[in-house]
Structure formats: structure tokens, C-alpha cells
C-alpha atoms as a PDB file:
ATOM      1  CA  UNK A   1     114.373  29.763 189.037  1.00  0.00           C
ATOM      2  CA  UNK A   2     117.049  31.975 189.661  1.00  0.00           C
ATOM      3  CA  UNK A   3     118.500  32.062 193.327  1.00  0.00           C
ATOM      4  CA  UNK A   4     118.635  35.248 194.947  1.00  0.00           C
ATOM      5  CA  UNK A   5     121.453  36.272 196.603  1.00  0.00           C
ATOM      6  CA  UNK A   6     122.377  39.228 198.842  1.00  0.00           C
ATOM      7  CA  UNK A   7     119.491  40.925 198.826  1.00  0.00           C
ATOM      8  CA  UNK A   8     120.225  43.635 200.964  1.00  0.00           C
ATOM      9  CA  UNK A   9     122.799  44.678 198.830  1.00  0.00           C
ATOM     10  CA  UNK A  10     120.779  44.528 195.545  1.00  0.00           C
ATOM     11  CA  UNK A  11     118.244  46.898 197.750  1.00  0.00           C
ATOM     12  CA  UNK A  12     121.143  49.343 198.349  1.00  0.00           C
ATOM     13  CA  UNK A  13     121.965  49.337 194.317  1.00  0.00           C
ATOM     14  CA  UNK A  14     118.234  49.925 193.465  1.00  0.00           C
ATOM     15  CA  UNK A  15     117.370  52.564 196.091  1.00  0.00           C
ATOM     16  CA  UNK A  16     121.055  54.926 194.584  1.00  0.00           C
ATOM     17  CA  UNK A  17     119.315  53.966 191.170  1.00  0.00           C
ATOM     18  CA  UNK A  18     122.832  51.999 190.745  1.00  0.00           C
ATOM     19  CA  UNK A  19     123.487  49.110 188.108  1.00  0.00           C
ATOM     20  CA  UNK A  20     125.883  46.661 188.727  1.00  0.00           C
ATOM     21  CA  UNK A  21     128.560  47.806 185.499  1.00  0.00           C
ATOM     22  CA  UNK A  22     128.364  51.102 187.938  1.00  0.00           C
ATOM     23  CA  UNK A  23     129.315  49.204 191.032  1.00  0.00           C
ATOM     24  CA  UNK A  24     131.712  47.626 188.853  1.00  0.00           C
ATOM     25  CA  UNK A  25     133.575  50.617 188.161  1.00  0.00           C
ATOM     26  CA  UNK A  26     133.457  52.336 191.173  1.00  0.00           C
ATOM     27  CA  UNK A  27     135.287  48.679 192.647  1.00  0.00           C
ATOM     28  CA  UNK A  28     137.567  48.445 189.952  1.00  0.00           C
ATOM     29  CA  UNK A  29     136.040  45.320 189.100  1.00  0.00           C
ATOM     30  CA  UNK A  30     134.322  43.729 185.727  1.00  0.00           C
ATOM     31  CA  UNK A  31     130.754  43.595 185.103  1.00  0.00           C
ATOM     32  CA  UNK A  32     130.822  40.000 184.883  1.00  0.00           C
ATOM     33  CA  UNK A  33     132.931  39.392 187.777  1.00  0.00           C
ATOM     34  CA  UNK A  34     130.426  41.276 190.459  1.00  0.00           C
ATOM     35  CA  UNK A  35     127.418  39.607 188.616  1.00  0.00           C
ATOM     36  CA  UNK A  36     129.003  36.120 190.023  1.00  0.00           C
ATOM     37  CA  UNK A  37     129.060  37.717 193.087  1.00  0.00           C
ATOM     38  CA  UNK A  38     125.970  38.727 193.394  1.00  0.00           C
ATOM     39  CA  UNK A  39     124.595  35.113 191.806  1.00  0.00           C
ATOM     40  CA  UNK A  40     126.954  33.724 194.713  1.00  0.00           C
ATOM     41  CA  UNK A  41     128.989  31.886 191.593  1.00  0.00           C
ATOM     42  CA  UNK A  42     131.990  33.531 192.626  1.00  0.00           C
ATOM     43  CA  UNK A  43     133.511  35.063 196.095  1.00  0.00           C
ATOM     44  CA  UNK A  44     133.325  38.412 196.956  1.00  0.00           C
ATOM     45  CA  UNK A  45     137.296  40.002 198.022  1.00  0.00           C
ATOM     46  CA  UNK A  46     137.769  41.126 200.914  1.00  0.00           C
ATOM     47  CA  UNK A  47     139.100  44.731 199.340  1.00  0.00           C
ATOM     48  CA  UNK A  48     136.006  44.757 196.954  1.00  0.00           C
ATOM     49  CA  UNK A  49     133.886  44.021 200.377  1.00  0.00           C
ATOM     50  CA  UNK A  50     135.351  47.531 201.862  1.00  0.00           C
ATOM     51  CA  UNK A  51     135.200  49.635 198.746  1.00  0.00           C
ATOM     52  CA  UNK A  52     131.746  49.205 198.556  1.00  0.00           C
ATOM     53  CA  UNK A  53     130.642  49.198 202.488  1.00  0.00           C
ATOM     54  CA  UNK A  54     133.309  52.776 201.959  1.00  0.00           C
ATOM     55  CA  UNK A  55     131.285  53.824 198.576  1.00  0.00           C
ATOM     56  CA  UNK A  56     127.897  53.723 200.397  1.00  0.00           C
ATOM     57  CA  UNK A  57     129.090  54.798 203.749  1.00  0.00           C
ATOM     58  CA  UNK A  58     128.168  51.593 205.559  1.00  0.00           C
ATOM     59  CA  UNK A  59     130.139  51.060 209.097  1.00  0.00           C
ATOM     60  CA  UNK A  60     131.976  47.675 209.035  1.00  0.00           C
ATOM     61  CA  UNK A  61     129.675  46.391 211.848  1.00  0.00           C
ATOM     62  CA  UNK A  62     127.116  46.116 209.169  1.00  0.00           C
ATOM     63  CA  UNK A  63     129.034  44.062 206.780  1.00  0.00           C
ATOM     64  CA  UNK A  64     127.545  41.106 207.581  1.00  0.00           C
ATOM     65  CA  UNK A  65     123.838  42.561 206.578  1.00  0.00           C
ATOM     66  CA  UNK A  66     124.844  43.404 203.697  1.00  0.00           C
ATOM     67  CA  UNK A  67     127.263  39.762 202.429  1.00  0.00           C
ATOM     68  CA  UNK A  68     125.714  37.518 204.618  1.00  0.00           C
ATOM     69  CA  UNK A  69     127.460  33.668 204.906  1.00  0.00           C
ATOM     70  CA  UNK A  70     126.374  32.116 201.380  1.00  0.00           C
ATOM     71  CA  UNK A  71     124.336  35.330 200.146  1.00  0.00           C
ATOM     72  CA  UNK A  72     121.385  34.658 202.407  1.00  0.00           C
ATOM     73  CA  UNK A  73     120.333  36.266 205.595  1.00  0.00           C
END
């Protein structure tokens, strides 16, 4: 079974009809590289953490609903 991870965020990508290659580009990152973030096989950046809370319009407060410690709230 496949563990889910930041759910919250994978809430925010479905609900602006957004696939992860699209948040890819719009962090200048690779498709494969935010799909290990989002599996929690690799660590989110800081500066990828920002573009995206920026991209969406999310206050810093609320970074920590959206990467919780370990991808789990």
C-alpha cells in the first residue's frame, strides 16, 4: 500500500485541477523530484516550500498545514 503523504497539499493540487509536472514547473523543479516529495522519499527545499505557499497564496503561518513534520498531520 502506498503511504500517503501531505495530504493537504495533494487537496490544494486537485481542487486548482493541478498535476504535479504543473507544480513542477511553476517551482522550477522536475517531475520526478516533487513526486519524492510528495511520497516523502525526498525533502522538500526550503525555496520550493515558499514558491508554492507564494503560487497558491498561502500565508507562511499555514506552512505547517500544508508540509507537516514527516508528511502527516
Amino acid at each position: 500500500m502506498k503511504k500517503q503523504t501531505y495530504l493537504k497539499l495533494r487537496g490544494l493540487l486537485a481542487e486548482h485541477d493541478m498535476t504535479i509536472a504543473e507544480l513542477a514547473y511553476q517551482t522550477g523543479k522536475s517531475t520526478p523530484h516533487i513526486s519524492q516529495c510528495l511520497l516523502g522519499k525526498a525533502q522538500w527545499r526550503l525555496d520550493v516550500v515558499y514558491r508554492i505557499l507564494d503560487y497558491f497564496e498561502i500565508p507562511y503561518d499555514q506552512m505547517h498545514i500544508y508540509f507537516p513534520q514527516g508528511g502527516k498531520a
